[in-house]
Protein backbone atom coordinates (compact mmCIF):
# COMPACT_ATOMS: atom_id res chain seq x y z
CA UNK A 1 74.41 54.29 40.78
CA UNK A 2 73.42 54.46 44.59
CA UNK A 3 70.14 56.42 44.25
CA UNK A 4 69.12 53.08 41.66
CA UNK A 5 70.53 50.51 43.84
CA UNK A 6 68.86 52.04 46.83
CA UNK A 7 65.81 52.76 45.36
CA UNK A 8 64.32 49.37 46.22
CA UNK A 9 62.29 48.74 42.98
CA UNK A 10 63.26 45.79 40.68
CA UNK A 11 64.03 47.00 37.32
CA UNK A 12 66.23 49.79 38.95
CA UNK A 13 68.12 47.16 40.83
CA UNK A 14 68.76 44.97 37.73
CA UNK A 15 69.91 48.45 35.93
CA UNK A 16 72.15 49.25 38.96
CA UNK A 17 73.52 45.33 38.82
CA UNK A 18 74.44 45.68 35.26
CA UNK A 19 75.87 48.65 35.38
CA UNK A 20 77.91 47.65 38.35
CA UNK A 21 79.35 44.48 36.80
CA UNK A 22 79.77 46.04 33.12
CA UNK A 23 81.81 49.24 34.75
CA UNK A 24 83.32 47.06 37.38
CA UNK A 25 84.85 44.39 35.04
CA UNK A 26 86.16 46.86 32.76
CA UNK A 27 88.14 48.92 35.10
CA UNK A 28 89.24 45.88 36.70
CA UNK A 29 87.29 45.80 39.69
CA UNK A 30 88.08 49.23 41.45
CA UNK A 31 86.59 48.95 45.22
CA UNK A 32 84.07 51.46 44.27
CA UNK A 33 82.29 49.01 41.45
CA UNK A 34 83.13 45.89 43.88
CA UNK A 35 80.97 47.78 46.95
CA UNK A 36 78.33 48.29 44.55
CA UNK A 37 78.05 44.32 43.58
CA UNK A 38 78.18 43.45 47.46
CA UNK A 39 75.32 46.14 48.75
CA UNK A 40 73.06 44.87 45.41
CA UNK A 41 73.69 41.49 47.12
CA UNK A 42 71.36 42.59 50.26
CA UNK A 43 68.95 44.10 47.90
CA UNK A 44 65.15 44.02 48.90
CA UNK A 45 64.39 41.78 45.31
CA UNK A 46 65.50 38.30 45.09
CA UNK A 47 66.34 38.74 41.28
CA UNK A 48 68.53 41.58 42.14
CA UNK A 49 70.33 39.62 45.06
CA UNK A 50 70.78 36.00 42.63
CA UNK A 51 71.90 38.81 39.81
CA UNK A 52 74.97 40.75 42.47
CA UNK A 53 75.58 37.07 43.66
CA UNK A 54 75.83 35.73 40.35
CA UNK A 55 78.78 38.34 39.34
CA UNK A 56 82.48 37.36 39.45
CA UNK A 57 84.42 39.97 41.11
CA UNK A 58 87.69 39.92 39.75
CA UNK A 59 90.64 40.15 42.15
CA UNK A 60 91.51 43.53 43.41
């Protein structure tokens, strides 16, 4: 999951954001999956930021 988030490129970013919110939402927002959403939110692509920011993180 880090190694695509960090990676830079768009499409991996996306990946990383849906992976993120799918796993994340499932297990009920563990802090691991809730990091993930906030570091894709200072991702280099703009789609990948408005994706991170447009996940609801559940409370936790």
């Amino acid at each position: 999951m880090r190694t695509l988030s960090r990676d830079g490129g768009l499409v991996e970013g996306l990946l990383a954001s849906g992976l993120a919110t799918a796993l994340g939402s499932r297990l009920g927002w563990p802090e691991v999956w809730r990091a993930a959403v906030l570091e894709l939110r200072r991702h280099p692509e703009p789609d990948v930021r408005e994706t991170a920011y447009g996940t609801v993180l559940g409370s936790g």
